[in-house]
Protein backbone atom coordinates (compact mmCIF):
# COMPACT_ATOMS: atom_id res chain seq x y z
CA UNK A 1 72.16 112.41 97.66
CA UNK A 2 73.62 113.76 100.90
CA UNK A 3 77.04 114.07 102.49
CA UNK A 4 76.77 113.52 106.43
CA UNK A 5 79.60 113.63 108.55
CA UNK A 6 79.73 111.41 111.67
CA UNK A 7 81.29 112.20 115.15
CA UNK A 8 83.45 109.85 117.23
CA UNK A 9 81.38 106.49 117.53
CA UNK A 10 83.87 104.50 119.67
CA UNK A 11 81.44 101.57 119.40
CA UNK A 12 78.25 102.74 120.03
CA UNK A 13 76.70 100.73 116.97
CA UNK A 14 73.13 100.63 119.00
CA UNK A 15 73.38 104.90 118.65
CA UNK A 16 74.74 104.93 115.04
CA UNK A 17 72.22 103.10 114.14
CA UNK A 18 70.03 105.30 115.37
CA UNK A 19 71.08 107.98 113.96
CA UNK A 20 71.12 106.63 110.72
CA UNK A 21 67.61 106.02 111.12
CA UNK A 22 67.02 109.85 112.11
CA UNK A 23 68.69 111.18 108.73
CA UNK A 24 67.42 108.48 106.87
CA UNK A 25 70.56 107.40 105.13
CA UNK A 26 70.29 105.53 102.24
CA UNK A 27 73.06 103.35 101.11
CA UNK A 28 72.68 103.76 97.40
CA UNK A 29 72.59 107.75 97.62
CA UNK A 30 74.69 109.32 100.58
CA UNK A 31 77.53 109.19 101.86
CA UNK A 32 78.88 108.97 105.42
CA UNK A 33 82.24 110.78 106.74
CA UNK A 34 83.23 109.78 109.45
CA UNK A 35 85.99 111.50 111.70
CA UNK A 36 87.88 108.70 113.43
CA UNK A 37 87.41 106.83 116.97
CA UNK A 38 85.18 104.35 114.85
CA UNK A 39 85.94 101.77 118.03
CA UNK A 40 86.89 101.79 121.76
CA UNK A 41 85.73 102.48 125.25
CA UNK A 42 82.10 102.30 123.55
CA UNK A 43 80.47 98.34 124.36
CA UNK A 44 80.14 97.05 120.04
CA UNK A 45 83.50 98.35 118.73
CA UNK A 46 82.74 94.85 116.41
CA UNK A 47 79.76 95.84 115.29
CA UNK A 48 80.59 99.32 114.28
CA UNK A 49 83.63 98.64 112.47
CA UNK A 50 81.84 95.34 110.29
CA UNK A 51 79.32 98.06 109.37
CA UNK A 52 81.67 100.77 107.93
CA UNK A 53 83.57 97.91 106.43
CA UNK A 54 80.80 96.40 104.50
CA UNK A 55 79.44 100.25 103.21
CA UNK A 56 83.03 101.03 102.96
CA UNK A 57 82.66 102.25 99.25
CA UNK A 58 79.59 104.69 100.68
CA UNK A 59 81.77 106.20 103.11
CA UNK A 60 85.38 108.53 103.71
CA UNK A 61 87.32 107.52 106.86
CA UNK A 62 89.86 109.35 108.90
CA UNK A 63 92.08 107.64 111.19
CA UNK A 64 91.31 108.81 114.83
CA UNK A 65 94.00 107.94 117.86
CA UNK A 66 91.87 105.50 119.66
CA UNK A 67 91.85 103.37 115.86
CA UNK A 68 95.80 103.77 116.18
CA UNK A 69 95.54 102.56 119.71
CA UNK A 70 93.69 99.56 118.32
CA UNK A 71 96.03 98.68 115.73
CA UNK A 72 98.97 98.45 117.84
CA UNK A 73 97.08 96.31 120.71
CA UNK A 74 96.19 94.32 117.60
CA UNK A 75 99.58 93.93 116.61
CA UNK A 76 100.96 93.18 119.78
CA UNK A 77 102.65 96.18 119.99
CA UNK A 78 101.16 98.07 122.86
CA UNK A 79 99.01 96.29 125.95
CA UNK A 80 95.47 97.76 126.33
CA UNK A 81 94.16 100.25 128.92
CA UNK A 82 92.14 99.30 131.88
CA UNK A 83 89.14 101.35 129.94
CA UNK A 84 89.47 99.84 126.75
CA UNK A 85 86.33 97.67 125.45
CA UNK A 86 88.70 95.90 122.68
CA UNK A 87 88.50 92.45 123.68
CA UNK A 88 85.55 91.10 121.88
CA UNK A 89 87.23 92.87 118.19
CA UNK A 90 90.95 91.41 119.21
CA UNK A 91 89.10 87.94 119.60
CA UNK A 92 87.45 88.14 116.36
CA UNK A 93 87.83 85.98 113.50
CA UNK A 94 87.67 88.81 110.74
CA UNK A 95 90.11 90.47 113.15
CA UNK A 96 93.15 90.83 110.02
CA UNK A 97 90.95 91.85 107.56
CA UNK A 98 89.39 94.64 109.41
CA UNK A 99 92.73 95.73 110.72
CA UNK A 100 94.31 95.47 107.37
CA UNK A 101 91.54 97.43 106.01
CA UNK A 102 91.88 100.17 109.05
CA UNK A 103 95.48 101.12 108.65
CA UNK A 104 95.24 102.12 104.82
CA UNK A 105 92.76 104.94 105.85
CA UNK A 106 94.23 108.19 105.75
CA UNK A 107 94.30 111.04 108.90
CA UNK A 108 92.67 113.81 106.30
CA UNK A 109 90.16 113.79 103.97
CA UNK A 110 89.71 116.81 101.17
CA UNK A 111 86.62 116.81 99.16
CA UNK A 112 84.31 119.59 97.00
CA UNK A 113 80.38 119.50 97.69
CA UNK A 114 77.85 121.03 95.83
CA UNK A 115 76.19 122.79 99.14
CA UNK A 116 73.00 125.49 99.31
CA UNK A 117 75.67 128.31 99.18
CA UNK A 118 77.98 126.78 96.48
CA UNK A 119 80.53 124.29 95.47
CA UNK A 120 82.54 124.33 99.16
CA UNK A 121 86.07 122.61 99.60
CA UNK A 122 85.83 120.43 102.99
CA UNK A 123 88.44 119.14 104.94
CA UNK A 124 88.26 116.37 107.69
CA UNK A 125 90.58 115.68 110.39
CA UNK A 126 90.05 114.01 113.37
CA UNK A 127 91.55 116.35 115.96
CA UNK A 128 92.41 119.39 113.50
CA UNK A 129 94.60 121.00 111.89
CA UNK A 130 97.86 123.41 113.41
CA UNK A 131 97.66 126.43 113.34
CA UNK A 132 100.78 126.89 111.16
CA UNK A 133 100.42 124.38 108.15
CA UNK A 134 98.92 125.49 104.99
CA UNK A 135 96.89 122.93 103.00
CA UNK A 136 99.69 121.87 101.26
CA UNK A 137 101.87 121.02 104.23
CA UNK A 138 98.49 119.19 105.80
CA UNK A 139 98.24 116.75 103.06
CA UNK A 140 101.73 116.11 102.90
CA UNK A 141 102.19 115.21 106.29
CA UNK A 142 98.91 112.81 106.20
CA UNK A 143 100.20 111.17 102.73
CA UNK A 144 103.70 110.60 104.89
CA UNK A 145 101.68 108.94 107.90
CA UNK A 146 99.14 107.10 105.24
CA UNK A 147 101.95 105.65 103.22
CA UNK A 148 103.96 104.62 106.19
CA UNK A 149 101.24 102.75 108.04
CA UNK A 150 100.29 101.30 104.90
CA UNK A 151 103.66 100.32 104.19
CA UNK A 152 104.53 96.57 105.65
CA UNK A 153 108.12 97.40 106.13
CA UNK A 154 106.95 100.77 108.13
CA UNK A 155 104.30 99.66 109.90
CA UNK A 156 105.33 98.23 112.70
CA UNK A 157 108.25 100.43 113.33
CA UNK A 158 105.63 103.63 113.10
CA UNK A 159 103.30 101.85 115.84
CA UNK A 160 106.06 101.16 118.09
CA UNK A 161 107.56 104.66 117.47
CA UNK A 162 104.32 107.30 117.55
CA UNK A 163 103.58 106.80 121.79
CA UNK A 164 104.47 110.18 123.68
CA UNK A 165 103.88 113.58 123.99
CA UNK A 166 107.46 114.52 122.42
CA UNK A 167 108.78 116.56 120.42
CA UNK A 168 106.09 118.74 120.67
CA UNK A 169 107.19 121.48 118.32
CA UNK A 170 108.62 122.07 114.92
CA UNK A 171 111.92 121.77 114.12
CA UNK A 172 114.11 121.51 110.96
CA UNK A 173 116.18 118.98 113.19
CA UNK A 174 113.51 116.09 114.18
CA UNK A 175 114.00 112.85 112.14
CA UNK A 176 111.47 110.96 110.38
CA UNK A 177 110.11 109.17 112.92
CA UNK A 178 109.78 112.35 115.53
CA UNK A 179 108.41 114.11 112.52
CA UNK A 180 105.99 111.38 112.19
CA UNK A 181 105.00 111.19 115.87
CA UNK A 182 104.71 115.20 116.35
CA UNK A 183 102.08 115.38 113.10
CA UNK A 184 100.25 112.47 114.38
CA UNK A 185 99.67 113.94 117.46
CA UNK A 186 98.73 117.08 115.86
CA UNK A 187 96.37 115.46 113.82
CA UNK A 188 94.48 112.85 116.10
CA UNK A 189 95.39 114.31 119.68
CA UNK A 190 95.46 117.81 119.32
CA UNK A 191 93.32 120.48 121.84
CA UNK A 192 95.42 123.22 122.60
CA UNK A 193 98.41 124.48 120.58
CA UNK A 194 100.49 128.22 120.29
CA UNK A 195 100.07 129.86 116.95
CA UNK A 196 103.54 128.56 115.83
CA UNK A 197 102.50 124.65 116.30
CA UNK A 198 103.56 124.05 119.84
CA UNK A 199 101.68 121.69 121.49
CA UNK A 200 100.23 120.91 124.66
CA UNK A 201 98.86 118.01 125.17
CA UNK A 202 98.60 117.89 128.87
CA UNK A 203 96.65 121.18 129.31
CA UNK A 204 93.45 118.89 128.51
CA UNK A 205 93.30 116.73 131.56
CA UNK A 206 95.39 119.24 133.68
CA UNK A 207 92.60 122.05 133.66
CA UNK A 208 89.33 119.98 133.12
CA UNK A 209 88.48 119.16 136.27
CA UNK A 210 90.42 121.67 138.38
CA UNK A 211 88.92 124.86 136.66
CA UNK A 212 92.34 126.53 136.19
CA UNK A 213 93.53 129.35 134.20
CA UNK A 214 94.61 128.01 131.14
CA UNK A 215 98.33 130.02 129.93
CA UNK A 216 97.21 132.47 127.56
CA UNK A 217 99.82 131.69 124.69
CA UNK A 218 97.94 127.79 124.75
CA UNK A 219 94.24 128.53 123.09
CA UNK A 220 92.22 125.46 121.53
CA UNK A 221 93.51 125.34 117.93
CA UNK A 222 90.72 126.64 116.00
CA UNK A 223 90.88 129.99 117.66
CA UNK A 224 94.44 130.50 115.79
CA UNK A 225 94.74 132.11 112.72
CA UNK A 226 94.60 128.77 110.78
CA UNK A 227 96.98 129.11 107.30
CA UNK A 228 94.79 126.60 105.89
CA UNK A 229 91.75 128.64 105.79
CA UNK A 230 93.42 130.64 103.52
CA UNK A 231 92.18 128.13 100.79
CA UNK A 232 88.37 128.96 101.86
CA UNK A 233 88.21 125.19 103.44
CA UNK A 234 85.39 124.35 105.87
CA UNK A 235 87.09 122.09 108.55
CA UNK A 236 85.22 119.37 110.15
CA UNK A 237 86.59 117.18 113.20
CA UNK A 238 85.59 115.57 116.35
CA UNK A 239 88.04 114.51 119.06
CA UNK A 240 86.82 117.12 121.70
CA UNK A 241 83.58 116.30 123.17
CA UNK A 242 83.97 118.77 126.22
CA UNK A 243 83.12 121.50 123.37
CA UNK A 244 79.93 120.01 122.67
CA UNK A 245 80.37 120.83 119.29
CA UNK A 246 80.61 124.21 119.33
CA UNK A 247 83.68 126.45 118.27
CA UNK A 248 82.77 129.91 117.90
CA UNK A 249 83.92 129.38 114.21
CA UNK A 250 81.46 129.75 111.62
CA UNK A 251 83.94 127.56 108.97
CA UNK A 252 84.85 125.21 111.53
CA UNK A 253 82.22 122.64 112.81
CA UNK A 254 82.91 119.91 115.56
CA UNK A 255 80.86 116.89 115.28
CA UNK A 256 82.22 115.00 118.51
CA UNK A 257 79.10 115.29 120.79
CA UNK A 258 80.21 112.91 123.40
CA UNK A 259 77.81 109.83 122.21
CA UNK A 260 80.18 107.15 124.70
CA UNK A 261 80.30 109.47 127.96
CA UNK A 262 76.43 109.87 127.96
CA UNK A 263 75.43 112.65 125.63
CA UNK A 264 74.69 112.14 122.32
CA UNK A 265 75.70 111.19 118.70
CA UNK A 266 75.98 113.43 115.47
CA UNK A 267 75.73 113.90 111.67
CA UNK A 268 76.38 117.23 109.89
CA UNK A 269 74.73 117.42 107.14
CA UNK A 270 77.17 119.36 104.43
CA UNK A 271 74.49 120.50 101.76
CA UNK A 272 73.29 122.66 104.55
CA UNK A 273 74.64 122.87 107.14
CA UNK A 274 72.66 120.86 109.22
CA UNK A 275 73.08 119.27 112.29
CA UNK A 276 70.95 116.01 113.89
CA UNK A 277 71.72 114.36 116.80
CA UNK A 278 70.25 111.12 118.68
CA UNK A 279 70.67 110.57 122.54
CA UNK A 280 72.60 107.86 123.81
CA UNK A 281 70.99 104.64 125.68
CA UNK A 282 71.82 103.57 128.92
């Protein structure tokens, strides 16, 4: 048995399949983590999200901000981007139950694995984690988000509410629903950040192309002083495929290897650290 964690598919099912093929996964025996963006801008969002569904009790899911996207499109609650590749998945006929199943996933995922150095506590997010929460404050702020989209009543208020880039720091004073929009961002949006939790989430697209000097109090998150590692956690996320997977962090991997801009797909391999990859088709 074998614990693999899965970068950002966004419906590249052809590539996923792949790479399945390359570690050999077997359906009785491992198990696949995968760390959100199961659908969009890819062309078989359909596809890739029937497949998780059906080996849903072989795999751990975190909610990624493209699936949030999808839900409120899906809902009627947000029109689609120009980019998107949701159509054929809003047109389907299994279209409730996979959303239905989609929401209750949670936006972090704690497990212990037996691994070739010793039982190691890992932690999945999607984007990451701020540099200010300990582990307790991470989970509490998922279980909040998890039992509010989960949560008829809540639902629809949460995916009309979460949209925008503010607040985009910590205060005592936010109310629940700019709490709730402020640790969603920070947990499926995330890039840059100061050490106390502010974010920035324009810094991204501002610098990319235009080579700029990024403000020295805004570094990418992991190269904080994370509270959380405090526990001795090994974080894994994707969200950030300009990285190429690489942090500089030996205790915090990236998996996002940009499989839907051309590059290629992942799985980590937790036992041992272990990385394969397989190359994306034109």
């Amino acid at each position: 048995m074998a614990n693999y964690v899965i970068g950002d598919v966004q419906g590249c099912f052809v590539e996923l399949s792949g790479l399945l093929d390359v570690i050999n996964f077997d359906e009785s025996e491992d198990k696949l983590w995968f760390v959100g963006d199961l659908v969009n801008r890819g062309p078989d969002s359909v596809k890739t999200l029937k497949f998780v569904y059906k080996i849903k009790e072989n795999c751990h899911i975190v909610l990624g901000n493209h699936d949030i996207h999808f839900l409120a499109v899906a809902e009627g609650l947000r029109k689609p981007f120009k980019d998107d590749t949701l159509r054929e998945l809003l047109l389907d006929e299994e279209l409730n139950l996979l959303k239905e199943w989609l929401r209750k996933q949670p936006l972090l995922y704690l497990e212990k694995v037996d691994c070739e150095q010793g039982l190691t506590t890992f932690l999945m997010s999607h984007a990451g984690i701020p540099p200010h929460w300990s582990l307790e404050q991470a989970l509490k702020a998922s279980k909040e988000i998890k039992n509010t989209l989960s949560c008829d009543k809540l639902y629809e208020e949460y995916l009309n509410s979460i949209w925008g880039n503010l607040p985009n720091k910590p205060a005592e004073s936010l109310n629940r629903l700019e709490r709730l929009r402020l640790n969603t961002n920070y947990l499926t949006r995330m890039r840059f950040c100061k050490a106390n939790g502010e974010l920035d989430l324009e810094i991204h697209e501002k610098f990319k192309f235009k080579k700029k000097e990024i403000p020295s109090s805004f570094r990418p998150w992991f190269l904080h002083s994370l509270r959380v590692l405090e526990e001795k956690i090994h974080i894994v996320f994707g969200h950030w495929a300009d990285i190429a997977g690489k942090t500089g962090v030996s205790n915090i991997t990236s998996v996002d290897t940009g499989c839907v801009w051309g590059y290629k797909l992942s799985a980590f391999r937790l036992e041992d650290k272990r990385l394969f990859s397989f190359n994306h088709i034109n």
